[in-house]
N, C-alpha and C. Protein backbone atom coordinates (compact mmCIF):
# COMPACT_ATOMS: atom_id res chain seq x y z
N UNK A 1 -16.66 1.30 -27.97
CA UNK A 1 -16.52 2.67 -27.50
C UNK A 1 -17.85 3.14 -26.93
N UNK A 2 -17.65 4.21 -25.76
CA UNK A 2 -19.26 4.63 -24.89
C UNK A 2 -19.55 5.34 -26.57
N UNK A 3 -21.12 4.94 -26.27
CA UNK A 3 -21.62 6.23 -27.42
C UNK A 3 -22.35 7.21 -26.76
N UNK A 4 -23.30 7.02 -25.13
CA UNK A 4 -23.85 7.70 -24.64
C UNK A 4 -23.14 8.53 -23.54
N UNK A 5 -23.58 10.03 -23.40
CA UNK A 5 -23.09 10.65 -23.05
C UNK A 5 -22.74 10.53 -21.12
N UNK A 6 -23.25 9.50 -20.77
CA UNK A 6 -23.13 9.04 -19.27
C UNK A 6 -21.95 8.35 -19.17
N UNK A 7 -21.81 7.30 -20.53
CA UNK A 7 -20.98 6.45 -20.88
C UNK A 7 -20.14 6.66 -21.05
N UNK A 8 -19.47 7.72 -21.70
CA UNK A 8 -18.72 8.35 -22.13
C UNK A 8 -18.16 9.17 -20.85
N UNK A 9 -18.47 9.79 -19.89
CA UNK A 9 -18.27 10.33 -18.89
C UNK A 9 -17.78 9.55 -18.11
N UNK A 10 -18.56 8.42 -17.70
CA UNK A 10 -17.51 6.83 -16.94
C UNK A 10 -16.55 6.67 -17.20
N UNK A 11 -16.78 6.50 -18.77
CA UNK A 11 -15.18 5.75 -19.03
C UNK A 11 -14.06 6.86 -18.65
N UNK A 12 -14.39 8.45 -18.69
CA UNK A 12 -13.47 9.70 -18.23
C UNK A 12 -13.00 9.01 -16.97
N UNK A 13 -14.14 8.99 -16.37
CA UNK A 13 -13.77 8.50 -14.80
C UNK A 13 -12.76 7.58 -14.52
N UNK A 14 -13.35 6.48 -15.09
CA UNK A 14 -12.14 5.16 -14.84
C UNK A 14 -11.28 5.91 -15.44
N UNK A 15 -10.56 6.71 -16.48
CA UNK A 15 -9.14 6.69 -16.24
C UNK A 15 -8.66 7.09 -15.48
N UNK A 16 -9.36 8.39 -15.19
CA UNK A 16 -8.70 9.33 -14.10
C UNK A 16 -8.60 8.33 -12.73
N UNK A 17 -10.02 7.55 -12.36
CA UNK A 17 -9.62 7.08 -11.50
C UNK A 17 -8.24 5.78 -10.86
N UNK A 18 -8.38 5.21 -12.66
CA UNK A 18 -6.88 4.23 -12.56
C UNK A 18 -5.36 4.65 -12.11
N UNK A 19 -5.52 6.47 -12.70
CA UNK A 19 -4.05 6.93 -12.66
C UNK A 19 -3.95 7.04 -11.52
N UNK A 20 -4.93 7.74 -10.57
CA UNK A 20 -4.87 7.91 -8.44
C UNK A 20 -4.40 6.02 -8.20
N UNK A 21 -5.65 5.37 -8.54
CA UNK A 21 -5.41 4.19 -7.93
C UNK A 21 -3.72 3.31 -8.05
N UNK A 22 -2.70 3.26 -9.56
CA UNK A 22 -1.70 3.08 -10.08
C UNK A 22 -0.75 4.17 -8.81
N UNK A 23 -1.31 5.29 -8.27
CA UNK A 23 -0.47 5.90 -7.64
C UNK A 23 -0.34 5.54 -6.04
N UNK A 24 -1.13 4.87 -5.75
CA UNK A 24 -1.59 4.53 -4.83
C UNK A 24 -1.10 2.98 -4.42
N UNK A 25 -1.28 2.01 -5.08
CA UNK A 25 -0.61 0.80 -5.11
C UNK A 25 0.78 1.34 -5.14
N UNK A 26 1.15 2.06 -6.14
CA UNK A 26 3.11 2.36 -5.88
C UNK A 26 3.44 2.66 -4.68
N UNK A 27 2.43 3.60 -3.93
CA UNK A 27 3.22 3.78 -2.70
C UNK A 27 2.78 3.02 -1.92
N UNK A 28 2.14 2.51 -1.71
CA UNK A 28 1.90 0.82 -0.85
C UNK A 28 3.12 0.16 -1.04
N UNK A 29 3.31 0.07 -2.46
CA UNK A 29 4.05 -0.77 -2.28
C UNK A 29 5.87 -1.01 -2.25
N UNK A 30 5.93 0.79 -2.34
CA UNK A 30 7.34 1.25 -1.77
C UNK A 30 7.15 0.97 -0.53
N UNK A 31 6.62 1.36 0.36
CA UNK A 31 6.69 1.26 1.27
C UNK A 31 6.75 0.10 2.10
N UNK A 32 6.25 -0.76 1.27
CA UNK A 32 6.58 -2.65 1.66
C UNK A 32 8.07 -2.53 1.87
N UNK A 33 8.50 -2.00 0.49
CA UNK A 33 9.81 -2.56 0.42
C UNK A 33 10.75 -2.05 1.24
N UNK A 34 10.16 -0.61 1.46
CA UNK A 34 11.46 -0.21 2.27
C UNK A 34 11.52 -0.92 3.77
N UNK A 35 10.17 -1.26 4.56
CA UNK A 35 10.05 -2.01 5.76
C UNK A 35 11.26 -3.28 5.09
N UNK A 36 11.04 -4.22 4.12
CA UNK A 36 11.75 -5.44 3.87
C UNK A 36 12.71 -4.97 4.13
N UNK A 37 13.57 -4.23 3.35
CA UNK A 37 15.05 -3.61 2.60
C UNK A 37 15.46 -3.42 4.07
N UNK A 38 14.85 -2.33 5.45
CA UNK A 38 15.96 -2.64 6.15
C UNK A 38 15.37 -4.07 7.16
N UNK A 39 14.53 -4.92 6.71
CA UNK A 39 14.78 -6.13 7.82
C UNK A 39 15.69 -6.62 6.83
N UNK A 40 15.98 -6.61 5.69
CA UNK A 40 17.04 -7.44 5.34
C UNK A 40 18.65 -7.22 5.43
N UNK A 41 18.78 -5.36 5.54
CA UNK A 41 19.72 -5.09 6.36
C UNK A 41 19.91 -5.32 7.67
N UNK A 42 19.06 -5.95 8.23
CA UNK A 42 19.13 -5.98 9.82
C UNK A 42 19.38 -5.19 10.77
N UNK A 43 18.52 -3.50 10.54
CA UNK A 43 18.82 -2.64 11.01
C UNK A 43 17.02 -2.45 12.15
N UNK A 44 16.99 -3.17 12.76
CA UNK A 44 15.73 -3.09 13.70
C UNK A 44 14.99 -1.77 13.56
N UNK A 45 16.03 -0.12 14.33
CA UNK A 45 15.67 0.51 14.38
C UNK A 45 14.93 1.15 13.13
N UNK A 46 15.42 1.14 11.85
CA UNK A 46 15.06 1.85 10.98
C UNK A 46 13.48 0.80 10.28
N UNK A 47 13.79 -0.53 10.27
CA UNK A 47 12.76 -1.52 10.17
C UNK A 47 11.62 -0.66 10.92
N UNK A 48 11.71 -0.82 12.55
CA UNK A 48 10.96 -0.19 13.12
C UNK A 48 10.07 1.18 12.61
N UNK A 49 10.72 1.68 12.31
CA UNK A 49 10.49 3.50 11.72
C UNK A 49 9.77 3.26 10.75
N UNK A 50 10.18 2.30 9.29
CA UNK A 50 9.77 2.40 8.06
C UNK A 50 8.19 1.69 8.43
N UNK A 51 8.32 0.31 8.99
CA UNK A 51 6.93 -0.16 9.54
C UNK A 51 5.62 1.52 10.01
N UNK A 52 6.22 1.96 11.08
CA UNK A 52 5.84 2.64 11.67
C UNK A 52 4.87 3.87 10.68
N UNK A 53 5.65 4.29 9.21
CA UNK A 53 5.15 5.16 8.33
C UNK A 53 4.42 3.71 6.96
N UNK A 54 4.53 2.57 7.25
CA UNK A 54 3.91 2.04 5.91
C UNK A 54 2.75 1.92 6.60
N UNK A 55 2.37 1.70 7.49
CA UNK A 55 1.11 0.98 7.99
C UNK A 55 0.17 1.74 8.04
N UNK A 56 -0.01 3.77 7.64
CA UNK A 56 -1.03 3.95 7.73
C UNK A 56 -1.36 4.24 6.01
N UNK A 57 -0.36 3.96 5.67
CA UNK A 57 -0.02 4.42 4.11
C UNK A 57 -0.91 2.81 3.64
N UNK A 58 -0.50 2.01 3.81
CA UNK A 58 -1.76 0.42 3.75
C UNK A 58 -3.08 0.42 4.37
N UNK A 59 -3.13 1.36 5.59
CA UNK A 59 -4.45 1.50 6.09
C UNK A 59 -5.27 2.39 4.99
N UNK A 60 -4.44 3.47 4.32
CA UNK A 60 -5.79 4.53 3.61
C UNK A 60 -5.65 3.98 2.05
N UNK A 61 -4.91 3.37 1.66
CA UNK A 61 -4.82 2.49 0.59
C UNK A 61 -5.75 0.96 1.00
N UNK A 62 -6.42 0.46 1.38
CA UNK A 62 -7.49 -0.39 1.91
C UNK A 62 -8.63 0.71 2.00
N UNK A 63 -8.55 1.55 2.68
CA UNK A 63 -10.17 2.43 2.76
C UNK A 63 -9.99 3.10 1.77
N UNK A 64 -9.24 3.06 0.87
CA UNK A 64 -10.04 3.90 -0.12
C UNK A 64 -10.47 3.02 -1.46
N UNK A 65 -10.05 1.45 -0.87
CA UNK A 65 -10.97 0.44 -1.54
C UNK A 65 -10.06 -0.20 -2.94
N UNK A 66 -8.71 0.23 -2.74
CA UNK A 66 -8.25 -0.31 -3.76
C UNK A 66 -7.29 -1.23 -3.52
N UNK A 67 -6.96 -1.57 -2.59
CA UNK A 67 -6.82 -2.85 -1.72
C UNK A 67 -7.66 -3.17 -0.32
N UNK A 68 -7.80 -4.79 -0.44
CA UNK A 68 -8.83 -5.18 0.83
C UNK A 68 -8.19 -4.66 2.07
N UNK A 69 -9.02 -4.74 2.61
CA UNK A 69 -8.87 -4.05 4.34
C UNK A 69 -8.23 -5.87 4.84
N UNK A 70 -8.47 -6.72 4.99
CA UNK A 70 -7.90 -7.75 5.29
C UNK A 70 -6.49 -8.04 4.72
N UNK A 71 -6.22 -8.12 3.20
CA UNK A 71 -4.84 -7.88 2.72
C UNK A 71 -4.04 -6.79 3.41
N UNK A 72 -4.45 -5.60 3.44
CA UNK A 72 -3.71 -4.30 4.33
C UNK A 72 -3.43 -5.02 5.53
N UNK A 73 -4.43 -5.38 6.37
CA UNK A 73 -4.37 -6.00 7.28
C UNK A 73 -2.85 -7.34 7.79
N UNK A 74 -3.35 -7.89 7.00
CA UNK A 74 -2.41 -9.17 7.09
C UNK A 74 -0.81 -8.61 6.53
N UNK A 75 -0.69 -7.75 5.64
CA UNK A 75 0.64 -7.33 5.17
C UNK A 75 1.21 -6.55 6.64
N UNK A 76 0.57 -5.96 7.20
CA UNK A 76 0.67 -5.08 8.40
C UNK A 76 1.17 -5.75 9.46
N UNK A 77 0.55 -6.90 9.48
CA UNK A 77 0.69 -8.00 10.36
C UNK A 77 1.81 -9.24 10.27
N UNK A 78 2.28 -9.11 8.93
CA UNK A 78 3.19 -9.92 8.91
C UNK A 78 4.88 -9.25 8.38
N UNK A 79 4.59 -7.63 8.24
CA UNK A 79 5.76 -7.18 8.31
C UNK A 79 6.19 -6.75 10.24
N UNK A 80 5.29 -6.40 10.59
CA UNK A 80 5.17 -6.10 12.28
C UNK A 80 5.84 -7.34 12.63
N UNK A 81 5.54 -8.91 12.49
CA UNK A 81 5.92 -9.97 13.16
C UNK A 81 7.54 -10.25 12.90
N UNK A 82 8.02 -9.48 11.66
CA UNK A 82 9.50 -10.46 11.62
C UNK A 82 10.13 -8.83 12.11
N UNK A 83 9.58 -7.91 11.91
CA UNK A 83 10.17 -6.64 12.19
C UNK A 83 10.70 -7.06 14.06
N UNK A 84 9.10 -7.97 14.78
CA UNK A 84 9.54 -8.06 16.20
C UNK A 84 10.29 -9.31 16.37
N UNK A 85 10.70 -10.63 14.97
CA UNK A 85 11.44 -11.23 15.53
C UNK A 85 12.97 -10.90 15.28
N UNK A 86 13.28 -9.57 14.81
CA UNK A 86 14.87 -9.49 14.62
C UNK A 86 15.60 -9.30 15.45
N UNK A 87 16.53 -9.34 15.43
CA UNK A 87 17.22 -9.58 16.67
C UNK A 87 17.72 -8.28 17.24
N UNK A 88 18.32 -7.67 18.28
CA UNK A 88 18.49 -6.24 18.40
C UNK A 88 20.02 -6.02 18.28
């Protein structure tokens, strides 16, 4: 347990900061799913749309450092690619 009073103040921090970050990965990662959910319905347009709102929701979830900017990156990049190979 912190015994010093700096220490003790950190550890405040990390929780508070785990509960933002826990909130933050969830919606990353709804938002994966809903891009999947309609490529797996095979509904382009809405694929399209859901892509369209996850990708900045992965961009400020990467800058705010609690996922890599390259992971954001590449998830971005590889829901965009099957989103453009579905068929219309």
């Amino acid at each position: 347990m912190a015994n010093t009073k700096s220490a003790k103040k950190a550890a405040r921090q990390a929780v508070r900061r785990t509960e933002v970050n826990k909130a933050r990965i969830s919606r990353a990662r709804s938002a994966t799913r809903r891009v999947e959910e309609a490529i797996a319905a095979g509904n382009k347009t809405a694929a399209a749309e859901a892509l369209k709102s996850a990708t900045p929701i992965l961009a400020r979830t990467a800058q705010k450092g609690v996922m890599h900017k390259k992971t954001a990156s590449r998830k971005v990049s590889r829901l965009s690619a099957r989103v453009k190979a579905m068929a219309n």
